[in-house]
Protein backbone atom coordinates (compact mmCIF):
# COMPACT_ATOMS: atom_id res chain seq x y z
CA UNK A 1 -9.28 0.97 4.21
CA UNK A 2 -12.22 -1.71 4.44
CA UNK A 3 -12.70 -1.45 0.47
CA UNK A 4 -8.58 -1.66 -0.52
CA UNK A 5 -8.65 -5.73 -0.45
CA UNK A 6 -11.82 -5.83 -2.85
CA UNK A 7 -9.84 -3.09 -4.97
CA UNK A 8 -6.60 -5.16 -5.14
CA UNK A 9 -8.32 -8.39 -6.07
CA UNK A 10 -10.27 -6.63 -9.00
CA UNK A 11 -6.92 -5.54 -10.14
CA UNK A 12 -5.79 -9.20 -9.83
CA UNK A 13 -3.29 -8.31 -6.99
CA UNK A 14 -3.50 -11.71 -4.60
CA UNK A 15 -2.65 -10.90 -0.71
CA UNK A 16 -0.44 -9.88 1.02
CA UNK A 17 -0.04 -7.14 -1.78
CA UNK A 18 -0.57 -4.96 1.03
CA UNK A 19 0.52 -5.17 5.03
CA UNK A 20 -1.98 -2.47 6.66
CA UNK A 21 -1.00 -1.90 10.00
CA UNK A 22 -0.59 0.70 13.20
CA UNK A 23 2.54 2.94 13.31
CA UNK A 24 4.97 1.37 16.10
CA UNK A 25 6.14 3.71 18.52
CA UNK A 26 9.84 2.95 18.63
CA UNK A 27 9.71 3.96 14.42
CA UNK A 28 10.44 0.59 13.15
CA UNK A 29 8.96 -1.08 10.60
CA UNK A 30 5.49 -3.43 11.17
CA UNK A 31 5.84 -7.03 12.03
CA UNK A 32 5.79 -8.60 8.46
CA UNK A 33 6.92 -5.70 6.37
CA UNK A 34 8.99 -7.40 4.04
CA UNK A 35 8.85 -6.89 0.35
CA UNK A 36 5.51 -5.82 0.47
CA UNK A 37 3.78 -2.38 0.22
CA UNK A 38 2.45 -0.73 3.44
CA UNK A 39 -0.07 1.45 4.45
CA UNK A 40 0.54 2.76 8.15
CA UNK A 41 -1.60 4.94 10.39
CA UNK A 42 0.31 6.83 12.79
CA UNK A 43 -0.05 10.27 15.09
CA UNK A 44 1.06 12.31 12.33
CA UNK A 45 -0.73 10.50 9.60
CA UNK A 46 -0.91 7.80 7.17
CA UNK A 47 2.25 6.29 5.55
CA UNK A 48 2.39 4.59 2.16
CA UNK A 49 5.70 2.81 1.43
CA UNK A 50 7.38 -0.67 -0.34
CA UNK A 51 9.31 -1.89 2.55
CA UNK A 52 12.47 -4.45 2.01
CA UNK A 53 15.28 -5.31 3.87
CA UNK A 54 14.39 -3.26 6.85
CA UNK A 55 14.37 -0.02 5.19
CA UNK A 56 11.05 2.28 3.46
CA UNK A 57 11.27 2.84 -0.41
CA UNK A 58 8.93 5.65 -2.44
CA UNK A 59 7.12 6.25 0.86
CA UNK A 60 4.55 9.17 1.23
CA UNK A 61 2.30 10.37 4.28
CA UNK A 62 -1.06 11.67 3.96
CA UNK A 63 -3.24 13.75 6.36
CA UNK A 64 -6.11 11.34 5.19
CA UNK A 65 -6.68 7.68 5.01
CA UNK A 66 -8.56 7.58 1.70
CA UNK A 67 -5.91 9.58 0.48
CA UNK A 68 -3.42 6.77 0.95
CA UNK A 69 -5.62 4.40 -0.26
CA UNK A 70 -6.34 5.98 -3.17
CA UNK A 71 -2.45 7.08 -3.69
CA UNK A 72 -1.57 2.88 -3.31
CA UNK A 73 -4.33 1.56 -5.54
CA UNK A 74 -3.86 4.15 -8.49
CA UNK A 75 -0.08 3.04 -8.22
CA UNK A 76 -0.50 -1.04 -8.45
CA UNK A 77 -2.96 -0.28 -11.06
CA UNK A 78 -0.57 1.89 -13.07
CA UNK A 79 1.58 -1.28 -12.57
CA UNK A 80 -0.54 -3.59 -13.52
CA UNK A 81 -1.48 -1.96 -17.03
CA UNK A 82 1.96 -1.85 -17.85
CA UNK A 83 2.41 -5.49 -17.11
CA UNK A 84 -0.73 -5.75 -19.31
CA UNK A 85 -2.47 -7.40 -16.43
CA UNK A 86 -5.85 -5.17 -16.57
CA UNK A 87 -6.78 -2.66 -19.34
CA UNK A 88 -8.95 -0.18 -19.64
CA UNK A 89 -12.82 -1.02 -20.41
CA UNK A 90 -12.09 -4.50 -19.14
C-alpha cells in the first residue's frame, strides 16, 4: 500500500486518484469516497472499487493487499495508455 502513491505519480495520476481507507462497520462508503477509486481493508478482505454518488462501481475483493494494489494500478495504467498518457519503454 506504502508504494501505490509513488506508482500513481509515475503513471502521471495526481492525488486523490485513490482514497485508501478502513472498511466502516455499518457498510457504508469511506468519508470522501466520491468519484474516486478506493482501496478498502476490511475483516473479509480488501475491496477495490470507483465509488460515485453513494454507490460502488467494478468493485472486487481480494484475500491480499498487494493483490489489490496490483489489480488498481494495472487498471489506471491500462487507462492511461489508452489516453496515450504513458507508453510503453517510456
Amino acid at each position: 500500500m506504502d508504494a501505490l502513491p509513488g506508482w500513481l505519480e509515475a503513471l502521471g495520476l495526481p492525488p486523490p486518484t485513490v482514497l485508501v481507507a478502513r472498511a466502516r462497520e455499518d457498510g457504508a462508503l469511506p468519508d470522501g469516497a466520491d468519484r474516486i477509486w478506493c482501496v478498502v481493508s476490511g475483516p473479509e478482505g480488501w475491496d477495490v472499487y470507483w465509488a460515485e454518488e453513494g454507490a460502488r462501481w467494478s468493485w472486487t475483493r481480494f484475500d491480499e493487499e498487494s493483490s489489490a494494489c496490483l489489480h488498481l494500478f494495472g487498471r489506471l495504467a491500462w487507462t492511461q495508455m489508452l489516453r496515450g498518457a504513458v507508453a510503453a519503454g517510456r
